[in-house]
Protein backbone atom coordinates (compact mmCIF):
# COMPACT_ATOMS: atom_id res chain seq x y z
CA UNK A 1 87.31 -109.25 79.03
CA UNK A 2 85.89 -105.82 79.92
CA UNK A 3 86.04 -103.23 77.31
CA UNK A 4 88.19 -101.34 79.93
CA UNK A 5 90.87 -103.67 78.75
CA UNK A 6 89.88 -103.36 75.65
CA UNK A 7 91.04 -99.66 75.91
CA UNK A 8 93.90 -100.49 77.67
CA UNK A 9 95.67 -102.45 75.11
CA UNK A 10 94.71 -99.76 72.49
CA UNK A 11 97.00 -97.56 74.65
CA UNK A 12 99.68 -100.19 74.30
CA UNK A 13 99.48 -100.50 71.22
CA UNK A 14 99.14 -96.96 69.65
CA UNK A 15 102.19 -96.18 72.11
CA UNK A 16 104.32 -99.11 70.48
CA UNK A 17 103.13 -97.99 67.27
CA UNK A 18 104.58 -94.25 68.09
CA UNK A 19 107.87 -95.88 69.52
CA UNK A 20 108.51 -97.64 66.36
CA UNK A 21 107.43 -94.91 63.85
CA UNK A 22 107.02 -91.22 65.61
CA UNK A 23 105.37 -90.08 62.24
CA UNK A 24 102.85 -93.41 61.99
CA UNK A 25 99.60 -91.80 62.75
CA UNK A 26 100.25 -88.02 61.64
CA UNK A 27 100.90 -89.87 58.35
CA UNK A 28 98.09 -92.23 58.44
CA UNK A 29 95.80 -88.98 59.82
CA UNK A 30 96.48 -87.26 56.30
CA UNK A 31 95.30 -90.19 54.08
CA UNK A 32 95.29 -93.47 53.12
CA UNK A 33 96.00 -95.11 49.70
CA UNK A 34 95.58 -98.86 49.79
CA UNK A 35 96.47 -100.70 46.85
CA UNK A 36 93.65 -103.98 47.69
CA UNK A 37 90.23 -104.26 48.34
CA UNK A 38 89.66 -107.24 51.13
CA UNK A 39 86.44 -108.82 51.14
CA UNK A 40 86.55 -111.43 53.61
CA UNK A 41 84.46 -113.46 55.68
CA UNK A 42 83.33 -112.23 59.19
CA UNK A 43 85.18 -114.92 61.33
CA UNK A 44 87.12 -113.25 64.13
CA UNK A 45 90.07 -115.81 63.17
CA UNK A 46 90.63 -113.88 60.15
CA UNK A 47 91.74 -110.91 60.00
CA UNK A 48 92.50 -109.08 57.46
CA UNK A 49 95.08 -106.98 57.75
CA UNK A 50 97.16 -109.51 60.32
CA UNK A 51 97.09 -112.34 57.70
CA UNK A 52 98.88 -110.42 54.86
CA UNK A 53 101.36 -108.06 57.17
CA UNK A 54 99.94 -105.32 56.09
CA UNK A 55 99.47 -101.86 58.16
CA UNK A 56 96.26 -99.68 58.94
CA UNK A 57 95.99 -97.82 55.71
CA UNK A 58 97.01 -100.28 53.51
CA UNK A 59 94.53 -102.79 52.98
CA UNK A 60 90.90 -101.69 52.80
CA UNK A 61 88.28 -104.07 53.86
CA UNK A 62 85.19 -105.05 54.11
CA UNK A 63 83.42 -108.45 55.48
CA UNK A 64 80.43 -110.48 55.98
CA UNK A 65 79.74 -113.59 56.89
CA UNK A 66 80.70 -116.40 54.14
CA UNK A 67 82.72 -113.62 52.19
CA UNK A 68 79.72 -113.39 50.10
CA UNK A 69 79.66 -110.95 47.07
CA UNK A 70 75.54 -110.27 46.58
CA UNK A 71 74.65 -108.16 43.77
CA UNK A 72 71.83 -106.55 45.74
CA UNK A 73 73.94 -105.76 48.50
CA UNK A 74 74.44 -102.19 48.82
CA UNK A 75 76.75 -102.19 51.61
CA UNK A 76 79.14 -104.50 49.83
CA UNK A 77 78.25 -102.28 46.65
CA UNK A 78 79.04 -99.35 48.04
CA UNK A 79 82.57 -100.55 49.44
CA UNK A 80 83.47 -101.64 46.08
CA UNK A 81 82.78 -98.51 44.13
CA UNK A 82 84.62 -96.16 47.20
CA UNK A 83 87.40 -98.69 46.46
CA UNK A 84 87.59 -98.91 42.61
CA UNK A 85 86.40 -94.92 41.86
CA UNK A 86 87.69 -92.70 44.96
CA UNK A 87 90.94 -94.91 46.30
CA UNK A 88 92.04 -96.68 42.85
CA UNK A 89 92.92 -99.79 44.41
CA UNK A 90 94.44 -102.18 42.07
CA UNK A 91 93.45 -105.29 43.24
CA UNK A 92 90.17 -106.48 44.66
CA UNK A 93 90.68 -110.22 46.82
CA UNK A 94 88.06 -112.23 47.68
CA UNK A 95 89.40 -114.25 50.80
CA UNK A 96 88.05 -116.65 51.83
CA UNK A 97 89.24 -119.90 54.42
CA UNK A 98 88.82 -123.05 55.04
CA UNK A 99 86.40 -124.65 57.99
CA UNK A 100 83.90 -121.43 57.16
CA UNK A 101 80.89 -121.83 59.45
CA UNK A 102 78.39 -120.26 57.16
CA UNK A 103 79.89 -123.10 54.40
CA UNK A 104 79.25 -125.41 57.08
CA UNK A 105 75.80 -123.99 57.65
CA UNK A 106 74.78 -124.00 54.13
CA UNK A 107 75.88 -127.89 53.50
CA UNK A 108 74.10 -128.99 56.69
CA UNK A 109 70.34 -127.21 56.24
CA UNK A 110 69.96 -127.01 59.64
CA UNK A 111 67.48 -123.81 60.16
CA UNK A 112 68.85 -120.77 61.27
CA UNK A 113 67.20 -118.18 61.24
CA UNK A 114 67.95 -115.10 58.71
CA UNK A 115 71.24 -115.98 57.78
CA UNK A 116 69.89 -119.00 55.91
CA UNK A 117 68.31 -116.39 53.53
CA UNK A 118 72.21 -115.20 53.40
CA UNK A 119 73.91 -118.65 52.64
CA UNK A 120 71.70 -119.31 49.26
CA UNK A 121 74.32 -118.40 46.94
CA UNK A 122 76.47 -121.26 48.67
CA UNK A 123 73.61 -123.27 48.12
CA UNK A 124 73.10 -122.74 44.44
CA UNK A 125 77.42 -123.33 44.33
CA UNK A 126 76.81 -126.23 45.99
CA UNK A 127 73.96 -127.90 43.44
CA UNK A 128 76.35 -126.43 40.52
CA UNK A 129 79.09 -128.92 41.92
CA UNK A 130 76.83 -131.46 44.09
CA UNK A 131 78.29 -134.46 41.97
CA UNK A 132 82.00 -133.19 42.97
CA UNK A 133 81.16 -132.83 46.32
CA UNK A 134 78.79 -136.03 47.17
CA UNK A 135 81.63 -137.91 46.20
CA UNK A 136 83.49 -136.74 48.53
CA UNK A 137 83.02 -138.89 51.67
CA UNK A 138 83.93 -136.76 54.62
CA UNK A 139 82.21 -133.77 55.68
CA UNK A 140 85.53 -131.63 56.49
CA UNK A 141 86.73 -132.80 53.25
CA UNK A 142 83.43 -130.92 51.71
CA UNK A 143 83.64 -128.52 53.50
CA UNK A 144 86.44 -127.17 52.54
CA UNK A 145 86.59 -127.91 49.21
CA UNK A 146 82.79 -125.72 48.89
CA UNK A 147 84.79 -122.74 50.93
CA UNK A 148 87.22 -123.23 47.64
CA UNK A 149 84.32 -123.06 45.13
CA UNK A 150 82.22 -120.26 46.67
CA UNK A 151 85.94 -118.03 46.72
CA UNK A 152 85.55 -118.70 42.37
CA UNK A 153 82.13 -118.02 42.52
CA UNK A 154 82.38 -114.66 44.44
CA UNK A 155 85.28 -113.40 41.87
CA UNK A 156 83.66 -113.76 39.32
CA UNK A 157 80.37 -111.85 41.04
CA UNK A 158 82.91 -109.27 41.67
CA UNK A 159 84.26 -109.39 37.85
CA UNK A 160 79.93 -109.19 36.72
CA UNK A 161 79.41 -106.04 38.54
CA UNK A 162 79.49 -102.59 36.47
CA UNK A 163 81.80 -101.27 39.17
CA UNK A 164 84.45 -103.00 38.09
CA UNK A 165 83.69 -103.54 34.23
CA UNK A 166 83.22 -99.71 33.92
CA UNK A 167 87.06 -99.40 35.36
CA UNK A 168 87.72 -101.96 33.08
CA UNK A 169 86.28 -99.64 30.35
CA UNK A 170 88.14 -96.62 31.57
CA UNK A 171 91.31 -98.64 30.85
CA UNK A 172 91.82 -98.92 34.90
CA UNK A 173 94.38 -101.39 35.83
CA UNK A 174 92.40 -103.53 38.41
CA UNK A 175 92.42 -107.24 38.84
CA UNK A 176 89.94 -109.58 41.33
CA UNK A 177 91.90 -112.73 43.11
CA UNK A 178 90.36 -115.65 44.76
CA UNK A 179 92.80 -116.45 48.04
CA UNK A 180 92.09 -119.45 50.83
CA UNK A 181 93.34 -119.05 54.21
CA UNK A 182 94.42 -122.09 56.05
CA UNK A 183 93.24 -122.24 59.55
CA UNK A 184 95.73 -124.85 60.84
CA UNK A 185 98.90 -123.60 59.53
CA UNK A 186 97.78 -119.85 59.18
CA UNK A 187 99.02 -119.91 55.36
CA UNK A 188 97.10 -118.19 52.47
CA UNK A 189 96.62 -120.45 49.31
CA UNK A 190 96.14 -118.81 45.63
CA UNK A 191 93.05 -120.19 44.20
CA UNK A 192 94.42 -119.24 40.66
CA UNK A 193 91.05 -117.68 39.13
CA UNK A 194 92.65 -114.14 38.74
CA UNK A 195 89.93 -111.78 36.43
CA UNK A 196 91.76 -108.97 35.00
CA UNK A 197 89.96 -107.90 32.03
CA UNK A 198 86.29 -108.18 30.28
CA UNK A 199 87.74 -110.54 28.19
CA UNK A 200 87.95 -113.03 31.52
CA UNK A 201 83.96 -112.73 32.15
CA UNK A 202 81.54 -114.48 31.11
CA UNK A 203 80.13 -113.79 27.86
CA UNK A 204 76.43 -113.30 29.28
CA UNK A 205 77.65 -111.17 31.94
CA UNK A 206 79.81 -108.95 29.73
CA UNK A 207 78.79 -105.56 29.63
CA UNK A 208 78.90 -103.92 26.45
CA UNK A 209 79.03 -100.24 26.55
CA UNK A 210 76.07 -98.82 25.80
CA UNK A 211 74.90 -97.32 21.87
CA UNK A 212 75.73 -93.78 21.24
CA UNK A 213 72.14 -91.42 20.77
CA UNK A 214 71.41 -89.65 18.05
């Protein structure tokens, strides 16, 4: 498809979106005020916004590939704190799905390239639970249930960063959520590991708030 078609359906579509809602983009144009934080994997089968019914300006997002939260990363970082300190979002979601290609790629060691420096927090999930998982005799099966355990592993990276334990501190309502999308059926599954306090972390990756100087 040529990105002249590309253009073309962005014509359709900003002209339904007028039909439906004159006001739509004049309101969107003055600001938006999203109440969740996506951070979801890069697949193009997933997106965002789509999955949860959700408008431009209501869901802000950011993804990479595996849905990975990396303490180092600076992009991801930097979402996060626009998120938590500028837009007050309530509710950060890590979303992941099932059938993920970079869970695939980490479980299969075949070489890569660079994103095999990417996948080795999958990796290190994957010899946390490698009894759980060798037991499980087909590869799908392992697949998916690794997509399931690097979603828990991510919220609580998000729940260890000083982003969101600061808000925490502030006495900022904000909770992190672990979701699964279903590729078959389109359907997103709660993973039930919710984080909505300091009291939910991780003793060694509690912040305490540091000694008053005298």
């Amino acid at each position: 498809m040529p990105i002249s078609d590309l253009l073309a359906n962005n014509r359709r579509w900003a002209a339904r979106k007028s039909e439906n809602d004159p006001d739509f983009f004049q309101r969107l144009a003055r600001q938006q005020a999203p109440e969740y934080l996506w951070i979801g994997c890069s697949d193009s089968r997933v997106p965002a916004n789509d999955i949860v019914d959700l408008d431009p300006g209501e869901l802000f997002v950011h993804r990479n590939v595996a849905n990975l939260v990396v303490a180092s990363d600076l992009n991801l970082l930097a979402v996060l704190q626009f998120a938590v300190e500028i837009l007050r979002v309530r509710h950060v979601i890590v979303g992941g799905h099932y059938g993920c290609g970079g869970v695939r790629a980490a479980l299969e060691r075949v070489p890569l390239g660079l994103v095999d420096n990417w996948l080795h927090p999958i990796k290190r999930t994957y010899l946390e639970h490698r009894e759980e998982l060798q037991a499980l005799d087909d590869m799908s099966e392992r697949v998916d249930r690794l997509c399931e355990l690097n979603v828990r592993a991510q919220v609580n990276n998000v729940a260890a960063t000083t982003i969101v334990q600061d808000a925490w501190r502030r006495g900022q309502t904000l909770s992190v959520h672990g979701l699964i999308y279903g590729l078959r059926d389109g359907l997103l599954r709660d993973l039930d590991c919710r984080i909505s306090g300091p009291e939910q972390v991780d003793e060694a990756l509690r912040l305490e708030p540091a000694p008053a100087r005298g």
